[in-house]
N, C-alpha and C. Protein backbone atom coordinates (compact mmCIF):
# COMPACT_ATOMS: atom_id res chain seq x y z
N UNK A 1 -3.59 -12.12 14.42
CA UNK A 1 -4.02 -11.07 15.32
C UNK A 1 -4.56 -9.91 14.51
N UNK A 2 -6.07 -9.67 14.24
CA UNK A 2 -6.12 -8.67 13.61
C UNK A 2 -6.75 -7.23 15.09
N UNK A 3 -6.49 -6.54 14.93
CA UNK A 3 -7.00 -5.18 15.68
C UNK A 3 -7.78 -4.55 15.43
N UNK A 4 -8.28 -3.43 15.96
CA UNK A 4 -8.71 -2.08 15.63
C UNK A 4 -7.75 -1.18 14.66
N UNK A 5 -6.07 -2.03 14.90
CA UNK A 5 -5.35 -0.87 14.17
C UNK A 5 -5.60 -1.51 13.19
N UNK A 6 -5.64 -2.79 12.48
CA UNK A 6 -5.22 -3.31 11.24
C UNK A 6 -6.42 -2.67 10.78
N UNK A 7 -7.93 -2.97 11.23
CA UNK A 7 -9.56 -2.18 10.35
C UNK A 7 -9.14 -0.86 10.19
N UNK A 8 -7.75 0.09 10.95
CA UNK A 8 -7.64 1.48 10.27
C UNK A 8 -7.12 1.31 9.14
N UNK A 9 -5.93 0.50 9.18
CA UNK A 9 -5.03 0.52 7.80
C UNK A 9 -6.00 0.36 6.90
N UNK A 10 -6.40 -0.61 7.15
CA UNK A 10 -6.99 -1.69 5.75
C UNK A 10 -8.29 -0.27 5.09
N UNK A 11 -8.59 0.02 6.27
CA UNK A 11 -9.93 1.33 6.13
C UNK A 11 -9.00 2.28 5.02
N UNK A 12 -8.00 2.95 5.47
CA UNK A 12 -7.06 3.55 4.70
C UNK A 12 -6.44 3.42 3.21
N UNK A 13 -5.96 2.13 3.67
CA UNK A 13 -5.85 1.65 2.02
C UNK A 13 -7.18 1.32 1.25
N UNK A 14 -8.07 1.16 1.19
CA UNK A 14 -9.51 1.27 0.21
C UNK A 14 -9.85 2.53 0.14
N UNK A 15 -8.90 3.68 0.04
CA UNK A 15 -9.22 4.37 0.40
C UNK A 15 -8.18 5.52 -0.83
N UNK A 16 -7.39 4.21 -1.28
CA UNK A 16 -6.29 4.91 -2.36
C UNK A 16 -6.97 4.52 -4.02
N UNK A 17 -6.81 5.73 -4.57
CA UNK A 17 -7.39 5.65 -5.62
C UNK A 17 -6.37 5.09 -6.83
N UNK A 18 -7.76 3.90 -7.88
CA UNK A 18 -6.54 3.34 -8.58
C UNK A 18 -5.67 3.89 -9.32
N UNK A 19 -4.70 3.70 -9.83
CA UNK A 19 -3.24 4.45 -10.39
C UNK A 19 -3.11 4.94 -9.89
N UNK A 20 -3.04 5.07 -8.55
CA UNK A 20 -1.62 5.97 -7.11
C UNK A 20 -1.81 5.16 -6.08
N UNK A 21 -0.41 4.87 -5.60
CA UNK A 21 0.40 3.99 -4.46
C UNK A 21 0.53 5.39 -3.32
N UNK A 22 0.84 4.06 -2.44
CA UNK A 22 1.20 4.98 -1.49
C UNK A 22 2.05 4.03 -0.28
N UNK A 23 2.76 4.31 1.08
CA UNK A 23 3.87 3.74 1.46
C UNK A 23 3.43 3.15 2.67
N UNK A 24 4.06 2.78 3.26
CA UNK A 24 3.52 2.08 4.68
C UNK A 24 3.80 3.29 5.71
N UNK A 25 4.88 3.51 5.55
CA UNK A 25 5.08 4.97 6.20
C UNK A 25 3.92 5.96 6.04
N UNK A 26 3.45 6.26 5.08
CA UNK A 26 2.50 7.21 4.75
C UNK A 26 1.33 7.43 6.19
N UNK A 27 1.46 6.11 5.56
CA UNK A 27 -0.21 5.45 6.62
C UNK A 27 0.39 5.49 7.78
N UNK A 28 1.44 4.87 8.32
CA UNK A 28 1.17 4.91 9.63
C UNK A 28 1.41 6.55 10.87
N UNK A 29 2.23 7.51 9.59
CA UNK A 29 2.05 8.90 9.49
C UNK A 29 0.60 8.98 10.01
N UNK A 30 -0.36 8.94 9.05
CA UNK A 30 -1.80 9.29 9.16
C UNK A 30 -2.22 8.78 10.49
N UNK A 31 -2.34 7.52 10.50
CA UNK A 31 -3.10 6.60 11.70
C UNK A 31 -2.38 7.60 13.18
N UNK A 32 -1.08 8.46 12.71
CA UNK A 32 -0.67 8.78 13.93
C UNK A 32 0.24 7.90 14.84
N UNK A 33 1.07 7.25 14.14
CA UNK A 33 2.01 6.26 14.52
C UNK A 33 3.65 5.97 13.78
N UNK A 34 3.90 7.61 13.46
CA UNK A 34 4.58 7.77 12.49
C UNK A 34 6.07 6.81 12.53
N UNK A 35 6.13 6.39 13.59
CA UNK A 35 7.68 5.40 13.22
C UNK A 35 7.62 3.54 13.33
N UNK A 36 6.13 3.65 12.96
CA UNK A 36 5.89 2.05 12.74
C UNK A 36 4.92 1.57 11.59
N UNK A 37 5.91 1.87 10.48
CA UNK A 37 5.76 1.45 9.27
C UNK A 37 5.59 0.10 9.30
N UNK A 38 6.39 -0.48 9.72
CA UNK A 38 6.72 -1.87 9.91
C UNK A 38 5.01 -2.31 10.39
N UNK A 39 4.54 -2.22 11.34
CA UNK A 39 3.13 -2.62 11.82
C UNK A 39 2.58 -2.31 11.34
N UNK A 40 2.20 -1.51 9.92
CA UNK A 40 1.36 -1.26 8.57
C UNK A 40 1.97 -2.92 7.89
N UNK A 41 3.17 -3.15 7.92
CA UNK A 41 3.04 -3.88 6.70
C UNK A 41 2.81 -5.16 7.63
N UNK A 42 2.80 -5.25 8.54
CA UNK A 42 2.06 -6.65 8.81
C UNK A 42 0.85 -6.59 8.81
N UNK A 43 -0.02 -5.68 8.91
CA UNK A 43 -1.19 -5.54 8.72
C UNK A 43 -1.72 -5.95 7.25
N UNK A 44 -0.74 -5.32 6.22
CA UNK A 44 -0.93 -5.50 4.98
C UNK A 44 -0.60 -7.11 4.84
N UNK A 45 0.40 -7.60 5.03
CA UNK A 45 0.54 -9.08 5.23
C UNK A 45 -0.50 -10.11 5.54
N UNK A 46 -1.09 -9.59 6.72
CA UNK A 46 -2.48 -9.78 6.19
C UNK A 46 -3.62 -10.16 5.68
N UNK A 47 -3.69 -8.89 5.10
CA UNK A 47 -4.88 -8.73 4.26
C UNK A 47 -5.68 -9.34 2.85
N UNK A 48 -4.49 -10.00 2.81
CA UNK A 48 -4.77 -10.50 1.56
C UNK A 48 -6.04 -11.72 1.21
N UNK A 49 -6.86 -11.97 2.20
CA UNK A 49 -7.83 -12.85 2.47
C UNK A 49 -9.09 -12.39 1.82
N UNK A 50 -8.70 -10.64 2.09
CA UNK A 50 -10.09 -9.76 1.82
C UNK A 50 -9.43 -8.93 0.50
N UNK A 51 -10.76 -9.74 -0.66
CA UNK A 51 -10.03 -8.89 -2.16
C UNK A 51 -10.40 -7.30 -2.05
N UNK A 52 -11.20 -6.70 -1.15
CA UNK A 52 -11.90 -5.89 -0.82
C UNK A 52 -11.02 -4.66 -0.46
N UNK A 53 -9.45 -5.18 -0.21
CA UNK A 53 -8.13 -4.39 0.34
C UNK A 53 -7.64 -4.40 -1.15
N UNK A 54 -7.23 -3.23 -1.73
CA UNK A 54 -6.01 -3.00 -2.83
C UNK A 54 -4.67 -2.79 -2.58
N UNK A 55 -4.10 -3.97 -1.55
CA UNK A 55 -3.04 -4.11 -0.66
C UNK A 55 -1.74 -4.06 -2.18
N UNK A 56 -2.14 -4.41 -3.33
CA UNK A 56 -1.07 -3.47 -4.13
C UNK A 56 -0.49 -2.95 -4.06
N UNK A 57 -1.75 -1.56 -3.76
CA UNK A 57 -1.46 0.20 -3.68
C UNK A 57 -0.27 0.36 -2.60
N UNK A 58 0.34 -0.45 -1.63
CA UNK A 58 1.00 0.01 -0.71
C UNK A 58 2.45 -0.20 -0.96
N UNK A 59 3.80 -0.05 -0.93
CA UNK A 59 4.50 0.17 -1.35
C UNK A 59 5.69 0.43 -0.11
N UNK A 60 7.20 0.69 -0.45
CA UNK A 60 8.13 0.96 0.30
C UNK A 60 7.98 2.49 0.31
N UNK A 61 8.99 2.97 1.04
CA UNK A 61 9.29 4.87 0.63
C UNK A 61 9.93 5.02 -0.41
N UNK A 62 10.34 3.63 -1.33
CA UNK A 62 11.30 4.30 -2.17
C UNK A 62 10.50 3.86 -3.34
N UNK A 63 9.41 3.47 -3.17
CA UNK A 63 8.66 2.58 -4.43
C UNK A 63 8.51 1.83 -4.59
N UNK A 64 9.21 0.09 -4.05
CA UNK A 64 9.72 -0.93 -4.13
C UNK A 64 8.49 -1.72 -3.62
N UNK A 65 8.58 -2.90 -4.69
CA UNK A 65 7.24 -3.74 -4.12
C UNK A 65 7.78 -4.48 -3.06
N UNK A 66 8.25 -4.69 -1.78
CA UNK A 66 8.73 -5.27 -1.13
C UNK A 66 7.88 -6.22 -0.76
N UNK A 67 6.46 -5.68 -0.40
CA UNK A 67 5.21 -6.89 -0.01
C UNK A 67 4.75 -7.96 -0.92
N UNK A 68 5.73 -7.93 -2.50
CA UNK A 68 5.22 -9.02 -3.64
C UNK A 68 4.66 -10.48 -3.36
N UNK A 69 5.79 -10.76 -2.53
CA UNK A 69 6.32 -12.28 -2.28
C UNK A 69 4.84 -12.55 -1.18
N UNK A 70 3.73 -11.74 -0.63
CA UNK A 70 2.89 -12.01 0.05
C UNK A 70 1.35 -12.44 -0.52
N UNK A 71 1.80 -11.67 -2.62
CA UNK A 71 0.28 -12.68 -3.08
C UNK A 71 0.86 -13.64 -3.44
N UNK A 72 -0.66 -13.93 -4.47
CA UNK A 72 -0.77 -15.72 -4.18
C UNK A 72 0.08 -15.99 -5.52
N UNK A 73 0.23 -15.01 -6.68
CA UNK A 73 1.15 -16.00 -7.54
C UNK A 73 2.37 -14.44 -7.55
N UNK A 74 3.85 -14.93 -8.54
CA UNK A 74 4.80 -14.13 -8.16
C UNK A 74 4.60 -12.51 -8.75
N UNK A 75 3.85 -12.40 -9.70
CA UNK A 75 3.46 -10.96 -10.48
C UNK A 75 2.38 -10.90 -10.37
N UNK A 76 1.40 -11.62 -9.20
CA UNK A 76 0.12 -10.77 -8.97
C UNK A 76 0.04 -8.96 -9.07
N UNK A 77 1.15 -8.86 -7.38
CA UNK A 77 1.05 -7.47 -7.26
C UNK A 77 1.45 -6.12 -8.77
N UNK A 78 2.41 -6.83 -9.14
CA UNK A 78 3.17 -6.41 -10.33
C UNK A 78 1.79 -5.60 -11.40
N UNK A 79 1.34 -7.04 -11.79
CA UNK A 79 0.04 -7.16 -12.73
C UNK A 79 -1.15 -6.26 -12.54
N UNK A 80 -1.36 -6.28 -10.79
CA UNK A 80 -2.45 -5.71 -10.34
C UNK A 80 -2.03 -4.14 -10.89
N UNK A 81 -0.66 -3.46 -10.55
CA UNK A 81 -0.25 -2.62 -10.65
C UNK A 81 -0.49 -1.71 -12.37
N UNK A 82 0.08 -2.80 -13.13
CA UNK A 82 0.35 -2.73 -14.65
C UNK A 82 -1.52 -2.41 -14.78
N UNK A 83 -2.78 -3.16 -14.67
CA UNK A 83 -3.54 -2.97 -15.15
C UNK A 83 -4.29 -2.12 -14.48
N UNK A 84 -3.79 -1.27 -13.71
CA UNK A 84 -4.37 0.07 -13.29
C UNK A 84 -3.42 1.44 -13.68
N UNK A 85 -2.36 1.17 -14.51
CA UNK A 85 -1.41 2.35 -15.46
C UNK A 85 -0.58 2.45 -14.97
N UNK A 86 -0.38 1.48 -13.54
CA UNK A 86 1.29 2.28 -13.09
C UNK A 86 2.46 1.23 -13.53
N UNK A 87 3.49 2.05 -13.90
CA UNK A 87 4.56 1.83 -14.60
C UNK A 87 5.04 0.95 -13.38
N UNK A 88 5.92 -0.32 -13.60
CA UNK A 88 6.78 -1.00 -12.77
C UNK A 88 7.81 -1.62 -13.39
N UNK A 89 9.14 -1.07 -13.14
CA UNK A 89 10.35 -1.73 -13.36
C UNK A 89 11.18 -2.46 -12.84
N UNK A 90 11.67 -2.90 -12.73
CA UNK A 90 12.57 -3.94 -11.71
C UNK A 90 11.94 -4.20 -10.00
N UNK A 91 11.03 -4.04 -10.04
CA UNK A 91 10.13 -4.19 -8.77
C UNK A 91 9.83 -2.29 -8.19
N UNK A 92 9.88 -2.10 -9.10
CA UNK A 92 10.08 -0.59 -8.77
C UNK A 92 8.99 0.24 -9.56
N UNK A 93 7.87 1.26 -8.50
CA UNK A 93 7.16 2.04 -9.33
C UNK A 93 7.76 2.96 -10.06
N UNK A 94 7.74 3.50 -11.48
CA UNK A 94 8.52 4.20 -12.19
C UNK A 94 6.91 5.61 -11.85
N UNK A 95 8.33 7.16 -11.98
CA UNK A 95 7.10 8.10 -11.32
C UNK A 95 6.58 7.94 -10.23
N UNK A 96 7.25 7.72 -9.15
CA UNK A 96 7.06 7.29 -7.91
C UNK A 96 6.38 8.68 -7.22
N UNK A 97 7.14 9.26 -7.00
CA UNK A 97 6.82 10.61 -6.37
C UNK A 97 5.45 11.51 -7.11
N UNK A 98 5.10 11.45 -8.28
CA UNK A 98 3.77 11.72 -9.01
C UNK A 98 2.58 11.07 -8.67
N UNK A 99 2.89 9.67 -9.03
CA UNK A 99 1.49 9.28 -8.57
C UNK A 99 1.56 8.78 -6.82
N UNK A 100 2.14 9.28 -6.45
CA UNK A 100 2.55 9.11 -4.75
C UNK A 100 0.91 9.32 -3.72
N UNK A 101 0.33 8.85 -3.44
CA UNK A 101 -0.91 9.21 -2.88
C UNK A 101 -0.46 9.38 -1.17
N UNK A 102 -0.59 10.55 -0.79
CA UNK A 102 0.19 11.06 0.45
C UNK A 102 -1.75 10.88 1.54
N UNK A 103 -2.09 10.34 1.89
CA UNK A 103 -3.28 10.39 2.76
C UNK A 103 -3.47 11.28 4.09
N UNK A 104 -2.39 12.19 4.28
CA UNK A 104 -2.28 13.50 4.98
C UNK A 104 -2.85 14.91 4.52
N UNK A 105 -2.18 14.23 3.26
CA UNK A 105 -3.16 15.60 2.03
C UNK A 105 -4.37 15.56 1.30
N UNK A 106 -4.24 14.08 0.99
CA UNK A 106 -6.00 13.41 0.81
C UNK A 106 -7.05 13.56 1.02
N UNK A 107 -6.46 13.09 2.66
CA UNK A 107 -7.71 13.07 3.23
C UNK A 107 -7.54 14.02 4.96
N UNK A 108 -8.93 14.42 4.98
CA UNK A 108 -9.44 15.33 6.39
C UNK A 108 -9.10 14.57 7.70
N UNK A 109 -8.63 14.78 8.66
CA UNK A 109 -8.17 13.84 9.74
C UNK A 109 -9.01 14.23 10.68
């Protein structure tokens, strides 16, 4: 089932610049749907068809790659992460809150 909402997300996330993440919460903040994070990450679930999405960049609130297990090998996302500078430890962005890309403050609504 893709939507009009999923072409916002996905619009949104191409939209994060490389070396800064940002959360599912974030976005669905922005889109104006602030307590359905959860329907960002199925959106992001997804996406992964279109390399055109840096479905990477998206993340838990606490940093946590929770969406890993959705590319195609087990440290895609990890990797994707590592070769754009961001630190990842135990599935975890290290400097989370720094390179945090907030798309409320980003960007003009």
């Amino acid at each position: 089932m893709k939507s009009d909402f999923f072409k916002d997300v996905y619009d949104v996330v191409k939209l994060i610049p490389k070396g800064r993440v940002t959360s599912y919460g974030a976005i669905a903040k922005y889109l104006g749907i602030a307590r359905s994070a959860r329907v960002v990450g199925w959106a992001m679930n997804n996406s992964h068809l279109d390399m055109t999405i840096p479905a990477h960049r998206v993340v838990n609130r606490n940093g946590l790659l929770t969406g890993k297990h959705h590319f195609s090998k087990e440290n895609s996302m990890i990797n994707l992460l590592l070769n754009e500078g961001v630190t990842v430890i135990d599935n975890k962005v290290v400097d989370f809150d720094e390179i945090f890309w907030n798309p409320l403050k980003e960007l003009e609504l």
